[in-house]
Protein backbone atom coordinates (compact mmCIF):
# COMPACT_ATOMS: atom_id res chain seq x y z
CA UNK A 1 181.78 79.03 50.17
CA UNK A 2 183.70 78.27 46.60
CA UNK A 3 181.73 77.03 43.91
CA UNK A 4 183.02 73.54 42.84
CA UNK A 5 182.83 72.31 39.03
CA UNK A 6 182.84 68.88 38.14
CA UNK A 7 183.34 68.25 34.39
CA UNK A 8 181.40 64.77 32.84
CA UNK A 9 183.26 63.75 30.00
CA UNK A 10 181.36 61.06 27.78
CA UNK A 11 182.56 59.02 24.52
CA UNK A 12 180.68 60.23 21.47
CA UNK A 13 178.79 63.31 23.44
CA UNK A 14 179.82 66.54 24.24
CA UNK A 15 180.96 67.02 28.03
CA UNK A 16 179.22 69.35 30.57
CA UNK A 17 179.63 70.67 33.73
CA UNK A 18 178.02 70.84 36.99
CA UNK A 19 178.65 73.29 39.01
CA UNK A 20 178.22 72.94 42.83
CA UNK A 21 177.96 75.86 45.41
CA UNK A 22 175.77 78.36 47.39
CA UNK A 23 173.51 81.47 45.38
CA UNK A 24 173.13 80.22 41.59
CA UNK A 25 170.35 80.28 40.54
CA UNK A 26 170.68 84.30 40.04
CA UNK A 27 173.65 84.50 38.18
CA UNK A 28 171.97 81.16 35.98
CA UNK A 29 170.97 82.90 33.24
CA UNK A 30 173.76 84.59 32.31
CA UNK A 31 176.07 81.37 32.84
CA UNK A 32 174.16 80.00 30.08
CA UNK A 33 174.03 83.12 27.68
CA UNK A 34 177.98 83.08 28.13
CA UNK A 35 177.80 79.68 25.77
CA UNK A 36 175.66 77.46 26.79
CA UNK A 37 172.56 77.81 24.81
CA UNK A 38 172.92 80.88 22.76
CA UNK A 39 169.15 80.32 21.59
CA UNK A 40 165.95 82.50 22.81
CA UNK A 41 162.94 80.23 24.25
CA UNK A 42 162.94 78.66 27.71
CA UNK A 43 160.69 76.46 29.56
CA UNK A 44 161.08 75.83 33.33
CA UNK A 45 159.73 72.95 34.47
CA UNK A 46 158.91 72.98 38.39
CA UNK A 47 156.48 71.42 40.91
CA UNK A 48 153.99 72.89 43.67
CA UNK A 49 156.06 72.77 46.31
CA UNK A 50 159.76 74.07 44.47
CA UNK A 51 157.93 76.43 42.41
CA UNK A 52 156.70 78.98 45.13
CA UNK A 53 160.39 79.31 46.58
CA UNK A 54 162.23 80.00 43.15
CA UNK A 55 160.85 79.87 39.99
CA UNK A 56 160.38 83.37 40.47
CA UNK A 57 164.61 84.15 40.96
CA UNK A 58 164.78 81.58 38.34
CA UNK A 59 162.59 83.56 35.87
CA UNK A 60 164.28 87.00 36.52
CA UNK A 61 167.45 85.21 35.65
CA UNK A 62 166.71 83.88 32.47
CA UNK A 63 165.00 87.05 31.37
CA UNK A 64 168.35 89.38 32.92
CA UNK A 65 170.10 87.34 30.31
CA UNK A 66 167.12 88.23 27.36
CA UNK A 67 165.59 84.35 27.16
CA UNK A 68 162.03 84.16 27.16
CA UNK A 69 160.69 82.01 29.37
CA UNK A 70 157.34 80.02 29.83
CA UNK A 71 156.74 78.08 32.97
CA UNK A 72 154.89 74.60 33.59
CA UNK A 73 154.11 73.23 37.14
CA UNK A 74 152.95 70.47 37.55
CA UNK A 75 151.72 68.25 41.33
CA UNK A 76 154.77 67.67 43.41
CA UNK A 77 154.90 63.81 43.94
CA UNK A 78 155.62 60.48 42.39
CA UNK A 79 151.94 60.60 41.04
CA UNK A 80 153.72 63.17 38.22
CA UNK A 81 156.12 61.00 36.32
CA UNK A 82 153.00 59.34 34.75
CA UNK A 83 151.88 58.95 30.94
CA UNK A 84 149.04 61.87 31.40
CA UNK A 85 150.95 64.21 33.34
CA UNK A 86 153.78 64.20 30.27
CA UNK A 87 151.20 64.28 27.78
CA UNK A 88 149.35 67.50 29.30
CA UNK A 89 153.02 69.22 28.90
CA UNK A 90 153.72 68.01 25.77
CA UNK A 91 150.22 69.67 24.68
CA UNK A 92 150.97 72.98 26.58
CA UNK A 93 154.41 73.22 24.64
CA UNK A 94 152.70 72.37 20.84
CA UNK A 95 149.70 75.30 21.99
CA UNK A 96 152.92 77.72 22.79
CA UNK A 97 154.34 76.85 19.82
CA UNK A 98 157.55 76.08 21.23
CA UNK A 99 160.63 75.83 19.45
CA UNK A 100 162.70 72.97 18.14
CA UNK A 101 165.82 74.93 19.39
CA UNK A 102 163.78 75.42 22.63
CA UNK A 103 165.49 75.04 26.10
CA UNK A 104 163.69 72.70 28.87
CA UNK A 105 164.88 74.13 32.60
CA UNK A 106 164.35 71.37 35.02
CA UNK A 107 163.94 73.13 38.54
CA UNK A 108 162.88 70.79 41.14
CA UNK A 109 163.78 67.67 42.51
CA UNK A 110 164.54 64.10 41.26
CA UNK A 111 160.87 63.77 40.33
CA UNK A 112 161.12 67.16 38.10
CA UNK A 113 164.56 66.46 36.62
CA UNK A 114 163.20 62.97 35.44
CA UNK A 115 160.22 64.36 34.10
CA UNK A 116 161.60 67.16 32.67
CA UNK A 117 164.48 65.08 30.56
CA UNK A 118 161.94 62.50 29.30
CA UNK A 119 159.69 65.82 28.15
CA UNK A 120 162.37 67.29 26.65
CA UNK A 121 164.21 64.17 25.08
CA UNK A 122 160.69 63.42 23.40
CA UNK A 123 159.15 66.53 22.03
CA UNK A 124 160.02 67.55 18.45
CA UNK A 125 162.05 64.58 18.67
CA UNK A 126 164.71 65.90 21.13
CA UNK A 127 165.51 69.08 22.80
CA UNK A 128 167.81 70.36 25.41
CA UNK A 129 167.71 70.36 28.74
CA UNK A 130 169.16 71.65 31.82
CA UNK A 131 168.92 70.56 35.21
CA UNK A 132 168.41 72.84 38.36
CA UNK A 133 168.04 70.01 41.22
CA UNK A 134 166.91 71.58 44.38
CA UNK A 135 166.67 68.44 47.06
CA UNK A 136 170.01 66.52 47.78
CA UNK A 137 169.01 63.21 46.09
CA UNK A 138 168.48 65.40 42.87
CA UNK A 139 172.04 66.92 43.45
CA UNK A 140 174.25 63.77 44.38
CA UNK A 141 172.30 61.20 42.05
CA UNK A 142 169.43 61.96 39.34
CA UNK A 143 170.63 65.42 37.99
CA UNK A 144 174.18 63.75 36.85
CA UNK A 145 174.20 61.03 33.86
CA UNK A 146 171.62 61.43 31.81
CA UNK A 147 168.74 58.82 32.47
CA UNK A 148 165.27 60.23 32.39
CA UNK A 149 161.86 58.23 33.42
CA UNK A 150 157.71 57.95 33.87
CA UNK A 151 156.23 55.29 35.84
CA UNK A 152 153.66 52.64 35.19
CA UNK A 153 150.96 50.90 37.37
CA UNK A 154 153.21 47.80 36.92
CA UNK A 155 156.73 49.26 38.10
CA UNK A 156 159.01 53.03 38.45
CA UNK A 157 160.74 54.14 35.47
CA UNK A 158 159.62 51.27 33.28
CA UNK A 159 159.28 54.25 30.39
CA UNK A 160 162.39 56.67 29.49
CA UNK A 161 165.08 57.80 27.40
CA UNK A 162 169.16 58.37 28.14
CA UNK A 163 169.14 62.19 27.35
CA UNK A 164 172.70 64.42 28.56
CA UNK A 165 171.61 67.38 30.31
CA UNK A 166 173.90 70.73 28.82
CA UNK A 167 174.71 71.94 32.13
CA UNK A 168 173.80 71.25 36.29
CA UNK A 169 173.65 73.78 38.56
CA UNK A 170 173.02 72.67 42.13
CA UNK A 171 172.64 76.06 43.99
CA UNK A 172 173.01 74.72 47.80
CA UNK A 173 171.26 77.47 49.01
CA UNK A 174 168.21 75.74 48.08
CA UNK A 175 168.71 72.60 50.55
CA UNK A 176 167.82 75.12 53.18
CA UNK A 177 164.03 74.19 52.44
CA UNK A 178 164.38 70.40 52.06
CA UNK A 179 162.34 68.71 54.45
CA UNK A 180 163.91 66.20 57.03
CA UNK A 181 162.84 63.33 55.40
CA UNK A 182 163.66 64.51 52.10
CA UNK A 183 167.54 65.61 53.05
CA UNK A 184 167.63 61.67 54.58
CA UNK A 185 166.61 60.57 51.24
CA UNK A 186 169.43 62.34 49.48
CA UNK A 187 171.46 60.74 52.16
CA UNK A 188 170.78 57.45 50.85
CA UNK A 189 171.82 57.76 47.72
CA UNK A 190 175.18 59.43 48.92
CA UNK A 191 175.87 56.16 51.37
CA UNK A 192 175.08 53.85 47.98
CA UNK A 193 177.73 55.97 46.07
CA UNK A 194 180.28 55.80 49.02
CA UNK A 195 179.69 51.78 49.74
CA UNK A 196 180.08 51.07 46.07
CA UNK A 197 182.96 53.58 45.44
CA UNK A 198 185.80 53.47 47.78
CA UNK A 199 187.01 53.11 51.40
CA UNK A 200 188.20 56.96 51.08
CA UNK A 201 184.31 57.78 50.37
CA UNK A 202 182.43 55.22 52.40
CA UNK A 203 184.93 56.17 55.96
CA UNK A 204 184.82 59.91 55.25
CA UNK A 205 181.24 59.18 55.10
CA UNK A 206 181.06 57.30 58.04
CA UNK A 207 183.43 60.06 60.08
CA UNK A 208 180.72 62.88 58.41
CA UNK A 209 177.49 61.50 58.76
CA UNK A 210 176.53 63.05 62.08
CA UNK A 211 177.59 66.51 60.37
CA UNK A 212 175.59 65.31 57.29
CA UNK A 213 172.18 64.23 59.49
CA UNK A 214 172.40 67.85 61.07
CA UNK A 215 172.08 69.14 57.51
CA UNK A 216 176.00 71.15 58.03
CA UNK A 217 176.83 73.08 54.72
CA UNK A 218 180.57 72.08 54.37
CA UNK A 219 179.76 68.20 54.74
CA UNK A 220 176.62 68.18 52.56
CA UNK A 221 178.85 70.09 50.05
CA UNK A 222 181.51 67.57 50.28
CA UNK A 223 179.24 64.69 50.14
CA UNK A 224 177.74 66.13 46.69
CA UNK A 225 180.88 66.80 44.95
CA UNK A 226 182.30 63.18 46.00
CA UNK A 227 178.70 61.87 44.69
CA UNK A 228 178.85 63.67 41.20
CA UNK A 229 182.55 62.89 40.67
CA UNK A 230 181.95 59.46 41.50
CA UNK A 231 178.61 59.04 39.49
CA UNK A 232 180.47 61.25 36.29
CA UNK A 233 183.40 58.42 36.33
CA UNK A 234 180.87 55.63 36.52
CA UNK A 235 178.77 57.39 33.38
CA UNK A 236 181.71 57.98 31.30
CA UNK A 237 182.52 54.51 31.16
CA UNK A 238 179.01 53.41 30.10
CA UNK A 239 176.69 55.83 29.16
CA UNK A 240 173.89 53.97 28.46
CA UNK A 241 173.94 51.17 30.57
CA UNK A 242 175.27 48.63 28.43
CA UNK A 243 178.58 47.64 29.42
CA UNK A 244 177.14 46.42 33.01
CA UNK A 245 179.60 48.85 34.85
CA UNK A 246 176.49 51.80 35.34
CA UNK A 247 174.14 48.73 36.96
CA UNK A 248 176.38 49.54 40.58
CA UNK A 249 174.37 52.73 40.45
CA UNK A 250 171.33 50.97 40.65
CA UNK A 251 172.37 49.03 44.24
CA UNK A 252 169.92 48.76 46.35
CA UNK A 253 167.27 49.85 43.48
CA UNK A 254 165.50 46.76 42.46
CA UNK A 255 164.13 45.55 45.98
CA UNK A 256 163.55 49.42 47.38
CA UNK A 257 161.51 49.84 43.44
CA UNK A 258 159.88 47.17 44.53
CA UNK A 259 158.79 48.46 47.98
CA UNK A 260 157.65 51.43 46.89
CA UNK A 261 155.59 49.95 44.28
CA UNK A 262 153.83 47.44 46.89
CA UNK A 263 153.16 50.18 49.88
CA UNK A 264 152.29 53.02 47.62
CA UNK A 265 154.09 55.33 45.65
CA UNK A 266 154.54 58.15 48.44
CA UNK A 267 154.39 55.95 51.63
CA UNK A 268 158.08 56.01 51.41
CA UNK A 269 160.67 58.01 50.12
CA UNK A 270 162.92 56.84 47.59
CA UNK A 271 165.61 56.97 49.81
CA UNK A 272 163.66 55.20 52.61
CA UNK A 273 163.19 52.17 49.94
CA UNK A 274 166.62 52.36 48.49
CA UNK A 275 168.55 52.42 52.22
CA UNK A 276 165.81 48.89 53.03
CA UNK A 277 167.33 47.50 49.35
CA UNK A 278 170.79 48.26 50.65
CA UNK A 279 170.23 46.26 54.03
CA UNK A 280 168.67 43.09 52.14
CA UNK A 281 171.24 43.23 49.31
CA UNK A 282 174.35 43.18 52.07
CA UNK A 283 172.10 40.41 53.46
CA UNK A 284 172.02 38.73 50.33
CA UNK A 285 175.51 39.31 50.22
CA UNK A 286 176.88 37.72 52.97
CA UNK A 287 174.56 34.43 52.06
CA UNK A 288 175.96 34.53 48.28
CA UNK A 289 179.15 36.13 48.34
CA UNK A 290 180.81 35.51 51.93
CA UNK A 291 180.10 39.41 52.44
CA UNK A 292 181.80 40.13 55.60
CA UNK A 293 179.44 40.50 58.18
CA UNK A 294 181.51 43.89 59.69
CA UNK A 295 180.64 45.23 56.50
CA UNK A 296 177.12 44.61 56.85
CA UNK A 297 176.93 46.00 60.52
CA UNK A 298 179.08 49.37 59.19
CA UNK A 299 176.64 49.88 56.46
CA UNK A 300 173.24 49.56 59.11
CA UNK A 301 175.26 51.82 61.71
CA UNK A 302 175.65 54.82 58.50
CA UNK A 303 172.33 54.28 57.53
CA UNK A 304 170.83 54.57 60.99
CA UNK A 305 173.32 57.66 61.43
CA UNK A 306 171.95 59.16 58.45
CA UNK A 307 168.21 58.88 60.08
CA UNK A 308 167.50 55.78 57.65
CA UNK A 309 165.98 53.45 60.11
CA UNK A 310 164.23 49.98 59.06
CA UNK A 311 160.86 50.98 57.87
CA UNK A 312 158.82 48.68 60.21
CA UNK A 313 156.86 47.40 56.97
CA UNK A 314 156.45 43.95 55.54
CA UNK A 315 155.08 42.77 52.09
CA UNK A 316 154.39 39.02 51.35
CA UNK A 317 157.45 37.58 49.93
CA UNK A 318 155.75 36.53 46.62
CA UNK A 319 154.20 39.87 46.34
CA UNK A 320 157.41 41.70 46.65
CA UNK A 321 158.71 38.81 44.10
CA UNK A 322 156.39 39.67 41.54
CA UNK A 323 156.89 43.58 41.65
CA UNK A 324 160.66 43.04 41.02
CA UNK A 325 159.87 40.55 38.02
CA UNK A 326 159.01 43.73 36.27
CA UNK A 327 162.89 45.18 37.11
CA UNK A 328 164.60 47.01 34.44
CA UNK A 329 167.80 44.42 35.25
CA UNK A 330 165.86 41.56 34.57
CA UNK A 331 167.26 39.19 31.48
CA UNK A 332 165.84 36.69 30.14
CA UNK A 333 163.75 36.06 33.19
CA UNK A 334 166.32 35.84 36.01
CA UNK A 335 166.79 38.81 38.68
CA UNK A 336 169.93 40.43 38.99
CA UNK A 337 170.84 41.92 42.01
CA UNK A 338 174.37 44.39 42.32
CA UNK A 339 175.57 42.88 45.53
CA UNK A 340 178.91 44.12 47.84
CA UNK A 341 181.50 42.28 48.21
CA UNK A 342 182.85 44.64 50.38
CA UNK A 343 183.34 48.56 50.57
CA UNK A 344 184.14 49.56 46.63
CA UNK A 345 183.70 45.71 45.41
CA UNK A 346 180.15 44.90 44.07
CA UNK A 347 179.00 42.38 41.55
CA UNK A 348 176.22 41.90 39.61
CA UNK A 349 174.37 38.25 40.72
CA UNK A 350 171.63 36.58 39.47
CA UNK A 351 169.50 35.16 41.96
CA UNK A 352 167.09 32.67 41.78
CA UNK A 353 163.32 32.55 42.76
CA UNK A 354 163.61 30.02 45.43
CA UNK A 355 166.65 31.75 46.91
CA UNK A 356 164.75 35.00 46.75
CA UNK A 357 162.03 33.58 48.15
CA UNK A 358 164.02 32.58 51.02
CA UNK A 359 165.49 35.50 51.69
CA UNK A 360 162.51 37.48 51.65
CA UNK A 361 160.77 34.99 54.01
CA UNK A 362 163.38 36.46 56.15
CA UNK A 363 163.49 39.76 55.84
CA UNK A 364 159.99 39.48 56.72
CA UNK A 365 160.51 38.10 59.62
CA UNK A 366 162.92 40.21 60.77
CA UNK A 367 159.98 43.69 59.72
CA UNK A 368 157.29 42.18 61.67
């Protein structure tokens, strides 16, 4: 199959490219000695579970193209993107002595690429970074646009930087060893793209998903490259979040955040939470913003399709209440929710507590 290549332009920052297609991690070491970092030292950054299938190719590829490479792997899991985790790395760079004109290889997943970027954004004060993703949320969502994040007891991501990788290579090879549940994650975060994107996204989406659930290679690599064009037009306009048009990338975020924080980081995927935050904000929707209620059955039918069923767990609706207090959206105390209007029509709502309350009253209800 071709190898597609998205280009992210951004104001102010140089543009990269990702680069989309089967076998690349062997030929990644010379893509980047052809211009992309022209400098010597390498780290690769991987987990236990990523690490046994590739790092190795990885290695020989960076060496094939004379870098020197070091490698750092670290617990695959949520449990990773933690203070002491990126303070252990940090500590194994300074005793390597590794460069200020270094090069940080994120190989992994979303957990990885998030760890990786905050590592590399914050040692010696910035270095640079690029991102291998090897699961599909990685591919279609967290490799792309720059944000990087560690987790606190009190709430995910609460701790990161906005650092522009130099280059993405999603070999799709690699999706060959994603588990089921972590290929339906990925899913999720393609169906959030396509609802807040376009009808041409969300019903090619809905024609592809039984292709998609069965893991087929032409429809998962159409679903990425519609993902990273759509998230690389999103970033461009606001790279760091502060125009309000990058919060639609967040829908469905701040009540699935908030159920992973209350069952458990690890109970559920991130996809699992995210596809329960896009049911309750289409919910929300039709209660705030005369959502369509064909819109809201469409988006359950693709989600189900996708094998993103409810998750058959409940949380105490002030519980869940106080975990999303701690939101990265919050302002000056009120929750904001990005909520559909319809298929590529979202807005950003606050909501108040005794509304929320209300609706989360409901939804557990509707869990028990």
């Amino acid at each position: 199959m071709p190898v597609t290549k998205v280009v992210v332009n951004l104001a102010g920052e140089p543009a990269y490219e990702v680069r989309v297609g089967p076998d690349l991690l062997g030929g990644l070491g010379q893509h980047l000695r052809k211009g992309t970092y022209t400098g010597e030292r390498v780290l690769v950054l991987s987990d236990s579970k990523v690490a046994p299938l590739y790092l190795a190719d990885v290695r020989q590829s960076l060496a094939s193209a004379g870098y020197r490479a070091m490698d750092i792997v670290v617990p695959a899991g949520e449990a990773s993107k933690s203070v002491a985790c990126v303070a252990e790395i940090w500590e194994a760079m300074a005793r390597a002595a590794f460069p200020r004109d270094g090069l940080v290889v994120a190989l992994g997943g979303g957990v990885v690429g998030d760890i990786a970027g905050f590592v590399a954004s914050t040692y010696m004060r910035g270095l640079a970074v690029v991102q291998v993703p090897t699961s599909l949320l990685a591919m279609v969502d967290s490799s792309v646009g720059g944000k990087t994040g560690i987790n606190l007891a009190t709430g995910k991501n609460l701790v990161g930087t906005f650092m522009q990788p130099l280059h993405v290579c999603a070999s799709t090879d690699t999706l060959v060893t994603l588990p089921a549940a972590e290929w339906a994650c990925g899913c999720a975060e393609v169906a959030k793209s396509a609802v807040i994107d376009s009808d041409d996204f969300f019903f090619w989406l809905v024609d592809s998903a039984p292709r998609l659930a069965q893991h087929d290679e032409a429809a998962a690599l159409e679903a990425i490259t519609r993902s990273v064009v759509f998230k690389a037009g999103v970033v461009a306009q606001d790279t760091r979040e502060g125009r309000g048009i990058r919060e639609c990338l967040n829908y469905g975020h701040t009540f699935g955040h908030a159920v992973e924080a209350c069952a458990g980081f690890g109970r559920f995927t991130h996809g699992q939470a995210v596809a329960e935050g896009m049911r309750f904000a289409a919910r929300l929707g039709a209660a705030l913003l005369d959502t369509p209620r064909d819109f809201v059955s469409a988006q359950d039918d693709l989600l189900e399709t996708l094998g993103l069923g409810v998750l058959g767990w409940s949380e105490r609706p002030e519980v869940l209440l106080e975990a999303m207090r701690g939101d990265k959206k919050v302002r000056q105390g009120a929750l904001r929710f990005v909520l559909p209007r319809d298929v590529g029509n979202w807005e950003l709502v606050e909501v108040d507590e005794a509304t929320l309350l209300e609706h989360l009253a409901a939804w557990e209800k509707s869990a028990r």
